[in-house]
Every structure is written in structure tokens, then in C-alpha cells.
PDB file of N, CA and C in Angstrom:
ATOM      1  N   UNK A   1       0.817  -1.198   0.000  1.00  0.00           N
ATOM      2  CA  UNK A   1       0.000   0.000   0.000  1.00  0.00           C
ATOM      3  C   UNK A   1       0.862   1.265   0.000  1.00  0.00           C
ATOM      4  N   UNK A   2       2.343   1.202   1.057  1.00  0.00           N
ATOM      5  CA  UNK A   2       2.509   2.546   0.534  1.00  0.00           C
ATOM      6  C   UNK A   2       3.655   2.606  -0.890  1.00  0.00           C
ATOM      7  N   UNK A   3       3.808   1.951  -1.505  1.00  0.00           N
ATOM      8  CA  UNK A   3       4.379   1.853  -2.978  1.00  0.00           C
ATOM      9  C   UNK A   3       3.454   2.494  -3.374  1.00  0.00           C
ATOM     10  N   UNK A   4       2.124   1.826  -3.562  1.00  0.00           N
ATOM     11  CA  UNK A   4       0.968   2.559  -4.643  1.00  0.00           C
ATOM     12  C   UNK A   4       0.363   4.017  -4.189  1.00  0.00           C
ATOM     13  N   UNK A   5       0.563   4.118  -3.241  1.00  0.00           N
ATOM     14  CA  UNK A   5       0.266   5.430  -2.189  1.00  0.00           C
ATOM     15  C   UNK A   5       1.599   6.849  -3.104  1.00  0.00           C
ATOM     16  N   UNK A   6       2.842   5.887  -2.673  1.00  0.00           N
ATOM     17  CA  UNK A   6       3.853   7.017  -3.031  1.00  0.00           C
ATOM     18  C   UNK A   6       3.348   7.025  -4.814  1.00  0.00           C
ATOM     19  N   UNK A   7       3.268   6.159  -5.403  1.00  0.00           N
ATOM     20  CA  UNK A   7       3.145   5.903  -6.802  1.00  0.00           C
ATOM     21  C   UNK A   7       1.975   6.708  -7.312  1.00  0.00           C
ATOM     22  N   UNK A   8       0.899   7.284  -6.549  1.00  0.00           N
ATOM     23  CA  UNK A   8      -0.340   8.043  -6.582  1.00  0.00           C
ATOM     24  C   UNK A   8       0.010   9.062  -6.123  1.00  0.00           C
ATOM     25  N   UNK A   9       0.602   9.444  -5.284  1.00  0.00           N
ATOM     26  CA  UNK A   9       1.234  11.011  -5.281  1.00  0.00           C
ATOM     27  C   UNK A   9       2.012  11.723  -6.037  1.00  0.00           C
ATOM     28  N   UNK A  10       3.086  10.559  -6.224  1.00  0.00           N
ATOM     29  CA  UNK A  10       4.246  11.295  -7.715  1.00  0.00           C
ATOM     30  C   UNK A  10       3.717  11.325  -9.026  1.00  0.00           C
ATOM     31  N   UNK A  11       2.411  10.700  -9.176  1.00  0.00           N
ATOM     32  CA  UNK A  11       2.031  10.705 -10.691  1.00  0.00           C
ATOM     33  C   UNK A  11       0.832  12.400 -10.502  1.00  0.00           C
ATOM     34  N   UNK A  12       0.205  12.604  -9.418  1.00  0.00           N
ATOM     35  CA  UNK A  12      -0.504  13.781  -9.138  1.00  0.00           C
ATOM     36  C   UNK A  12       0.740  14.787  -9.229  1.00  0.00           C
ATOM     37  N   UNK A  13       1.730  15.008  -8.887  1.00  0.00           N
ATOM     38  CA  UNK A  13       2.324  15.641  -8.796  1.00  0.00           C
ATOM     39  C   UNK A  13       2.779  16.046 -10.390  1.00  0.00           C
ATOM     40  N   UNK A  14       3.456  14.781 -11.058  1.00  0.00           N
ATOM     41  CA  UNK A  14       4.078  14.864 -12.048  1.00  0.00           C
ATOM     42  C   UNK A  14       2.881  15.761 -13.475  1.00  0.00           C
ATOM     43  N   UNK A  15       1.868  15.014 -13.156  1.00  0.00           N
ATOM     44  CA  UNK A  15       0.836  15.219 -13.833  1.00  0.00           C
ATOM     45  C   UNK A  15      -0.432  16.252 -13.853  1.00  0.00           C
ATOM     46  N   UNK A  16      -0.364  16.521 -12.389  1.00  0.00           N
ATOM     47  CA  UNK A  16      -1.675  17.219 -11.815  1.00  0.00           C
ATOM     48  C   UNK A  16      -2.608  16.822 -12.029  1.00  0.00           C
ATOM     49  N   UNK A  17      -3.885  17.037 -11.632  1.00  0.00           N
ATOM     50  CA  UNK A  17      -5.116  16.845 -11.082  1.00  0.00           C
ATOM     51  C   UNK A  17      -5.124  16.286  -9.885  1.00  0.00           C
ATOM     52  N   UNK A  18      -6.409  15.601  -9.673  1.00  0.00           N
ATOM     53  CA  UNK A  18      -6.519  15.071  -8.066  1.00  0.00           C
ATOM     54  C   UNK A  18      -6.072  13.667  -8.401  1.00  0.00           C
ATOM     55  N   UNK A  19      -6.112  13.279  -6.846  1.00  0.00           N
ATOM     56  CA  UNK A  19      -5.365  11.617  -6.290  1.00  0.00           C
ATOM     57  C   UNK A  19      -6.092  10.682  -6.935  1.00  0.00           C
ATOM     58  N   UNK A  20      -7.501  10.701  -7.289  1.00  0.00           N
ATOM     59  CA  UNK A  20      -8.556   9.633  -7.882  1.00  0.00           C
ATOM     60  C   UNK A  20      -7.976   9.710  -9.573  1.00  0.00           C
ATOM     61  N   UNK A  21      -7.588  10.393  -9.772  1.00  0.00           N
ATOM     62  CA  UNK A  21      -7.228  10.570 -11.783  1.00  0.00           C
ATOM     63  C   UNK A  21      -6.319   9.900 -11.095  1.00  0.00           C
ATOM     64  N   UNK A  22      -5.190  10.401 -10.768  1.00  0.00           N
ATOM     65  CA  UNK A  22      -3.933  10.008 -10.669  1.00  0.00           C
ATOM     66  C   UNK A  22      -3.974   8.101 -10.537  1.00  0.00           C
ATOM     67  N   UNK A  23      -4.463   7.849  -9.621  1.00  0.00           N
ATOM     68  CA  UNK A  23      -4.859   6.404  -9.048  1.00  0.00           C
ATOM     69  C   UNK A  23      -5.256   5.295 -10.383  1.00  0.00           C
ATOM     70  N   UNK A  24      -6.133   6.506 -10.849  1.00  0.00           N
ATOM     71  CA  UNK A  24      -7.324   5.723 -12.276  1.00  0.00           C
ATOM     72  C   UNK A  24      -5.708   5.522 -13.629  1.00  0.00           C
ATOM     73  N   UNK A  25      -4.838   6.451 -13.652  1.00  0.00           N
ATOM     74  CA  UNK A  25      -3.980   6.708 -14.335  1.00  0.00           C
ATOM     75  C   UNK A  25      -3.034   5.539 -14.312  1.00  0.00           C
ATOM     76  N   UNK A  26      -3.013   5.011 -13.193  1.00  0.00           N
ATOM     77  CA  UNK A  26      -1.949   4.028 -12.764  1.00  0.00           C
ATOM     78  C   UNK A  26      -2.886   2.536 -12.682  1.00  0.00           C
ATOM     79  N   UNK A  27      -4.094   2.746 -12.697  1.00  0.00           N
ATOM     80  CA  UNK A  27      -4.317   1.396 -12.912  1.00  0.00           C
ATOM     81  C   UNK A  27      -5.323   1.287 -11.458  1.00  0.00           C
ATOM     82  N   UNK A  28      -4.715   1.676 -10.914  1.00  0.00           N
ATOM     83  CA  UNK A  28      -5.468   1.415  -9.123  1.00  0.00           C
ATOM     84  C   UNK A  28      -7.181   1.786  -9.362  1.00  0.00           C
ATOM     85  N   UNK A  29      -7.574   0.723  -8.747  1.00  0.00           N
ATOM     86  CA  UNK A  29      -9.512   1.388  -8.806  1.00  0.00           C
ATOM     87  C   UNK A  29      -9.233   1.805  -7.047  1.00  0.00           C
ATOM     88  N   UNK A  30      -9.803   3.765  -6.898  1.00  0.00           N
ATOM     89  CA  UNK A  30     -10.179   3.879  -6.178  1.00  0.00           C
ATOM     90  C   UNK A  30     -11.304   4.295  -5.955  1.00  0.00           C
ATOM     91  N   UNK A  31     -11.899   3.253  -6.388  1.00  0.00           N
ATOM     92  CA  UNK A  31     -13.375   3.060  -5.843  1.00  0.00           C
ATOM     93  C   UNK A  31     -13.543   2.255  -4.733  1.00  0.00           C
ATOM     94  N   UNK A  32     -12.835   0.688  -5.115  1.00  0.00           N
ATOM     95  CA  UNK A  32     -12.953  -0.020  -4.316  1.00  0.00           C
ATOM     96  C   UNK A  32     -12.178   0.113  -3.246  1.00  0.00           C
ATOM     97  N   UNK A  33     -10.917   0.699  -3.109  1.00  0.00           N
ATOM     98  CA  UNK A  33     -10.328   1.497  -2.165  1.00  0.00           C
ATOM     99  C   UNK A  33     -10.395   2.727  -1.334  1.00  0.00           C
ATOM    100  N   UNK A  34     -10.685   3.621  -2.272  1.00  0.00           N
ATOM    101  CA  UNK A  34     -11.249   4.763  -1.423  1.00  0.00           C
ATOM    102  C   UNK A  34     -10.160   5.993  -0.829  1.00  0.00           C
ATOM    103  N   UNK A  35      -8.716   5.096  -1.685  1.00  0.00           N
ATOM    104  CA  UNK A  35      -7.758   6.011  -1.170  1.00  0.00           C
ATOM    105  C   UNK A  35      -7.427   6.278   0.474  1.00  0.00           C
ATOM    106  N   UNK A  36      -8.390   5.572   1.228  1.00  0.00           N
ATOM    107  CA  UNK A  36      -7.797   5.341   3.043  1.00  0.00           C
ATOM    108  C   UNK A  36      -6.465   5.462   3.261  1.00  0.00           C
ATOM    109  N   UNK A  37      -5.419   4.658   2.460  1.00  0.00           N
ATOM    110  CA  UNK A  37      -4.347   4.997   3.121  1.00  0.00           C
ATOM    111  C   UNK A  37      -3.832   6.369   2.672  1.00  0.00           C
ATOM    112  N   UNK A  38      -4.041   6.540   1.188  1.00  0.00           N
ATOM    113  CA  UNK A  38      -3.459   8.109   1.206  1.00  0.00           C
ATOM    114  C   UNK A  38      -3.736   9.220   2.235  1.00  0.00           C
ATOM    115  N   UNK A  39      -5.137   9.302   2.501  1.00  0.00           N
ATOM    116  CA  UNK A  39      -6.145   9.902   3.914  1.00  0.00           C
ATOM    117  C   UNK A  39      -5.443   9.884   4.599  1.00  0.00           C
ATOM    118  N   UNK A  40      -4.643   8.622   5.182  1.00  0.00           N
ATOM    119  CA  UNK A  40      -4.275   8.515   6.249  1.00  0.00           C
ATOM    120  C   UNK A  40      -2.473   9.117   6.029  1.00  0.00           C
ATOM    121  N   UNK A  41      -1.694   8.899   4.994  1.00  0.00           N
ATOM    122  CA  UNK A  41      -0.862   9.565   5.215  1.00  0.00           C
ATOM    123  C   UNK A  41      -0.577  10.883   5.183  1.00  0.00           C
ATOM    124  N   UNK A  42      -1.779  11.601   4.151  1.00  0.00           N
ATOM    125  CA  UNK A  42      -1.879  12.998   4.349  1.00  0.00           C
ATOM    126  C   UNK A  42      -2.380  13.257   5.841  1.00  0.00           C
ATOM    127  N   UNK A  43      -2.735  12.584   6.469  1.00  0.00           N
ATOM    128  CA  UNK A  43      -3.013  12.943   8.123  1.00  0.00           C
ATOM    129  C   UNK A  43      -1.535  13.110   8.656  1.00  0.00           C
ATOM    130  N   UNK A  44      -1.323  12.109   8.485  1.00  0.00           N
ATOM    131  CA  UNK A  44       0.341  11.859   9.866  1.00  0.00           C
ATOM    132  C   UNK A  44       1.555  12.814   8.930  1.00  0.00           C
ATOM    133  N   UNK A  45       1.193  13.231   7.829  1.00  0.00           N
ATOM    134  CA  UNK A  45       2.228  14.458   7.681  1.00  0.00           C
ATOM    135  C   UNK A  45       2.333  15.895   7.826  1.00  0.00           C
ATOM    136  N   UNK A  46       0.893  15.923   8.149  1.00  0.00           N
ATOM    137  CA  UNK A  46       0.850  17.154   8.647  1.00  0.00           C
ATOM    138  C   UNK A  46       0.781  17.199  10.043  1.00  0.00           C
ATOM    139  N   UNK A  47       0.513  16.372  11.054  1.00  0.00           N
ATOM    140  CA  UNK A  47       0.926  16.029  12.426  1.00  0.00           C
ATOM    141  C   UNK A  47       1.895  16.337  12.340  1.00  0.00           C
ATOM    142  N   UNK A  48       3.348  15.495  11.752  1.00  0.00           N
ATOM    143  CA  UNK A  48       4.246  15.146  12.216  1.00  0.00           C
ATOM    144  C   UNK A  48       5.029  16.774  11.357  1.00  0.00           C
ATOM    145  N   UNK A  49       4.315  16.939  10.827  1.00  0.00           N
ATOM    146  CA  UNK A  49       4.738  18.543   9.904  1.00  0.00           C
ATOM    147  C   UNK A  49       5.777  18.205   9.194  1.00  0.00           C
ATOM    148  N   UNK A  50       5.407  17.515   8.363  1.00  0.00           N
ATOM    149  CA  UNK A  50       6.605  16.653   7.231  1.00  0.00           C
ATOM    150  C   UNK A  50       6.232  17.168   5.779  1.00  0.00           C
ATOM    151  N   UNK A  51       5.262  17.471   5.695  1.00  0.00           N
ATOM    152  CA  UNK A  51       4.710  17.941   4.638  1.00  0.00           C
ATOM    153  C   UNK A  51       5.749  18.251   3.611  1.00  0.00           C
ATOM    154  N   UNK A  52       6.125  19.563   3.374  1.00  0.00           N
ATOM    155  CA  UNK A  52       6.934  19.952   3.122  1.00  0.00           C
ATOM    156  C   UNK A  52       8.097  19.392   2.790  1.00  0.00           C
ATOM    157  N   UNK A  53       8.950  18.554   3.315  1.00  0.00           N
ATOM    158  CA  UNK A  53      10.220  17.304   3.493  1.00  0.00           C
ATOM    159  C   UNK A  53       9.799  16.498   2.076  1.00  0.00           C
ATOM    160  N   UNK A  54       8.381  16.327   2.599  1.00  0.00           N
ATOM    161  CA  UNK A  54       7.832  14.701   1.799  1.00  0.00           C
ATOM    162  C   UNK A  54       7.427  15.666   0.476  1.00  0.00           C
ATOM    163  N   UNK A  55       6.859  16.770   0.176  1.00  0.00           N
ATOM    164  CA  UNK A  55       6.921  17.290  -0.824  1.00  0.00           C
ATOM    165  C   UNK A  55       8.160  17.438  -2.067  1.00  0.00           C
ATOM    166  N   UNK A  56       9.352  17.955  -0.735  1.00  0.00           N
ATOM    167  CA  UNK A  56      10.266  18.113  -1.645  1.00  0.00           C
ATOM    168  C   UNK A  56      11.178  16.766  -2.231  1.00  0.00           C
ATOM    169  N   UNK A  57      11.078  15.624  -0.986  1.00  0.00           N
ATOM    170  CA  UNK A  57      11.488  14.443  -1.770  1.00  0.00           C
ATOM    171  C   UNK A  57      10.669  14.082  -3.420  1.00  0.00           C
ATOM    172  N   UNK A  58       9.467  14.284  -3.346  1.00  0.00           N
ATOM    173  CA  UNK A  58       8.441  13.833  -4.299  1.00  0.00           C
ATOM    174  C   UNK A  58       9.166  14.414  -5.961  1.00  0.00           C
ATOM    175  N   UNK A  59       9.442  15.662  -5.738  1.00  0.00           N
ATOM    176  CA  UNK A  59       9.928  17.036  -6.623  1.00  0.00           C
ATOM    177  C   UNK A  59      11.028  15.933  -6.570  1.00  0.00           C
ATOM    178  N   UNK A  60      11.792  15.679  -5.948  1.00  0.00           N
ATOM    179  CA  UNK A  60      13.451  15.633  -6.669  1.00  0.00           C
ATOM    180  C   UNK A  60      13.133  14.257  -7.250  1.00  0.00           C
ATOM    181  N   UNK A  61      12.341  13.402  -6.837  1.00  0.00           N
ATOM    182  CA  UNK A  61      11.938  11.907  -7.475  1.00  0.00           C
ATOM    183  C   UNK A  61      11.269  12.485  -8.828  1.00  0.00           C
ATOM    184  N   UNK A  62      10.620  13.087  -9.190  1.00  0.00           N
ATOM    185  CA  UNK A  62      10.382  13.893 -10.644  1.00  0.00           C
ATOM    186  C   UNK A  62      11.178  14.039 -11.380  1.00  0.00           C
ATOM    187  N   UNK A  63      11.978  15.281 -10.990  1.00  0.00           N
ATOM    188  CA  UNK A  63      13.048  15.447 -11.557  1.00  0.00           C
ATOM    189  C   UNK A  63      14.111  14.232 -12.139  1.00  0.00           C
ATOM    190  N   UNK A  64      14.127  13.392 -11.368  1.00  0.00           N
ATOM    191  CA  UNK A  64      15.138  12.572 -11.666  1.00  0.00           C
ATOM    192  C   UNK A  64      14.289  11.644 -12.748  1.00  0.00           C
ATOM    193  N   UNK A  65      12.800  10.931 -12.549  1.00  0.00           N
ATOM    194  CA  UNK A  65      11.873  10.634 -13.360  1.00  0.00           C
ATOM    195  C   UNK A  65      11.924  10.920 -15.042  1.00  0.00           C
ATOM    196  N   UNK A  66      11.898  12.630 -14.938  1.00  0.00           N
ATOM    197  CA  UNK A  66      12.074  13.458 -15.866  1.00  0.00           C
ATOM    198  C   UNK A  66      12.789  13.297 -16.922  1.00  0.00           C
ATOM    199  N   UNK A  67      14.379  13.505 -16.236  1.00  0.00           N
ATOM    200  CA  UNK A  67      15.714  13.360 -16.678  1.00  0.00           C
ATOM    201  C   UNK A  67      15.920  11.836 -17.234  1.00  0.00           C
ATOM    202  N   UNK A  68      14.862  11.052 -16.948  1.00  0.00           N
ATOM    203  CA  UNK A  68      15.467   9.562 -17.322  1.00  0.00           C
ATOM    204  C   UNK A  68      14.234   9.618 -18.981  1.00  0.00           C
ATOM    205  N   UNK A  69      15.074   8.257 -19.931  1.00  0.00           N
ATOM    206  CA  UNK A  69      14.207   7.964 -21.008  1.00  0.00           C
ATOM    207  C   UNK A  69      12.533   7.684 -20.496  1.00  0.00           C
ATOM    208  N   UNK A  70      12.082   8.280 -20.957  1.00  0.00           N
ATOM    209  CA  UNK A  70      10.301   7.726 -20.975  1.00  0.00           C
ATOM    210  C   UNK A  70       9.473   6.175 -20.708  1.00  0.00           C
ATOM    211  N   UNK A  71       9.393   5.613 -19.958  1.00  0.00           N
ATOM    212  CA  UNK A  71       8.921   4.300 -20.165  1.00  0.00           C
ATOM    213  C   UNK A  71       7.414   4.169 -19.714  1.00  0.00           C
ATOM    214  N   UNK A  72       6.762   3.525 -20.371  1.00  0.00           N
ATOM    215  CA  UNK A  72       4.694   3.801 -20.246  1.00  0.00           C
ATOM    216  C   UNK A  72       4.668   2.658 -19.156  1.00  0.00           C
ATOM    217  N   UNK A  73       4.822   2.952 -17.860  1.00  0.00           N
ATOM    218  CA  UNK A  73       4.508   1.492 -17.124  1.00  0.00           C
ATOM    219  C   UNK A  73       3.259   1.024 -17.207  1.00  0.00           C
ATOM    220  N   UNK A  74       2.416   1.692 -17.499  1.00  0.00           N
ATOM    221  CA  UNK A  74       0.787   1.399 -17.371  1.00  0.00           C
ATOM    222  C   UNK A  74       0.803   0.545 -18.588  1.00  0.00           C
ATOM    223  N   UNK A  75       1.666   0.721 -19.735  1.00  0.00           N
ATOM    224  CA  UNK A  75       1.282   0.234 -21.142  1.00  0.00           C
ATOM    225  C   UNK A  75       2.031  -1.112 -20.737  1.00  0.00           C
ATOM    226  N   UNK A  76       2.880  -1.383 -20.003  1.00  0.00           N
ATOM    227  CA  UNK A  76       4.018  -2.334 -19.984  1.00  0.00           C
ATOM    228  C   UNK A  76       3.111  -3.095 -18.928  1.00  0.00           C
ATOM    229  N   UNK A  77       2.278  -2.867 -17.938  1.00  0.00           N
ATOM    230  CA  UNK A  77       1.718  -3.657 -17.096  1.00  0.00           C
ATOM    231  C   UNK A  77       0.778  -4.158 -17.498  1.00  0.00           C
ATOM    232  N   UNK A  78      -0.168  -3.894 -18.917  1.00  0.00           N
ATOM    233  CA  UNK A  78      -1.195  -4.088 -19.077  1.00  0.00           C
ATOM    234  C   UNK A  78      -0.428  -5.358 -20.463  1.00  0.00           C
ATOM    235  N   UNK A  79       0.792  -4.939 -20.761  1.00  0.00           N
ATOM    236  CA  UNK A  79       1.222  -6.092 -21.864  1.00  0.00           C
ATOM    237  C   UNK A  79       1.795  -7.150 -21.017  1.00  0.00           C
ATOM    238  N   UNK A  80       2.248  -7.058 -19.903  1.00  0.00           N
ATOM    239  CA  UNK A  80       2.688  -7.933 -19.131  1.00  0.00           C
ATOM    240  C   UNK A  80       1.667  -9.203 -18.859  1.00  0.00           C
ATOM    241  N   UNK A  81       0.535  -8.624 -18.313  1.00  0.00           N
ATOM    242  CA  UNK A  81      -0.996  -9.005 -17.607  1.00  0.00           C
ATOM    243  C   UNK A  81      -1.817 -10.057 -18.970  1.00  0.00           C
ATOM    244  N   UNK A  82      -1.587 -10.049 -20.241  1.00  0.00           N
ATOM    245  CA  UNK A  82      -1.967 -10.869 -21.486  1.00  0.00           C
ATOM    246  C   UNK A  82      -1.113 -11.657 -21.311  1.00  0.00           C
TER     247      UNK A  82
END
């Protein structure tokens, strides 16, 4: 959960819109999920006031994302899955 959690934040980020595109983007149904754990980690980072930290890790995981050749994981998971 938090792979697909971090994996639903860096694609919102990379991409923009909200966490449910982002989720739908990657394959994840949050329908049947509901996104709870994201809920829950956007809770304990602003408790713990990490926000910010965990933001800027997200940004430099982009960047580096960015800087690398292009690969469609969604296209590669769905050729994998046949």
C-alpha cells in the first residue's frame, strides 16, 4: 500500500489533477479502495509537519523521473498481464 500510495502522489504531482485521476492513471480502482491509506498519510504528515520534506522528496523523485528515457509502465503492465 505505501508503494501505490507514493506511486499516486508522484504521478498527481508529475501530472496534476486530483489523487482519484492520478490512481485511475496508474491502474489502481479507487473506488474499491477509497484512497484510506493516502487519507491517512496525508493525516500523519501534517501532524508530524513533514509535509513539506515529503513534498520536496516527491519534486526531486520527478526530476530525476524526468531526466530519465520515458517508459509507459501502465502500457508495460497491461502487456505484461496478457
Amino acid at each position: 500500500m505505501r508503494r501505490r500510495t507514493a506511486s499516486v502522489f508522484l504521478v498527481r504531482r508529475a501530472r496534476g489533477g486530483s489523487l482519484a485521476e492520478a490512481a485511475h492513471f496508474l491502474g489502481i480502482n479507487p473506488e474499491s479502495k477509497r484512497l484510506g491509506y493516502t487519507q491517512l498519510l496525508n493525516r500523519r504528515l501534517r501532524i508530524s509537519g513533514t509535509v513539506r520534506d515529503f513534498e520536496q522528496a516527491l519534486d526531486a523523485i520527478i526530476a530525476e523521473i524526468l531526466a530519465a528515457p520515458a517508459i509507459d509502465y501502465r502500457n508495460r503492465r497491461e502487456a505484461l498481464s496478457t
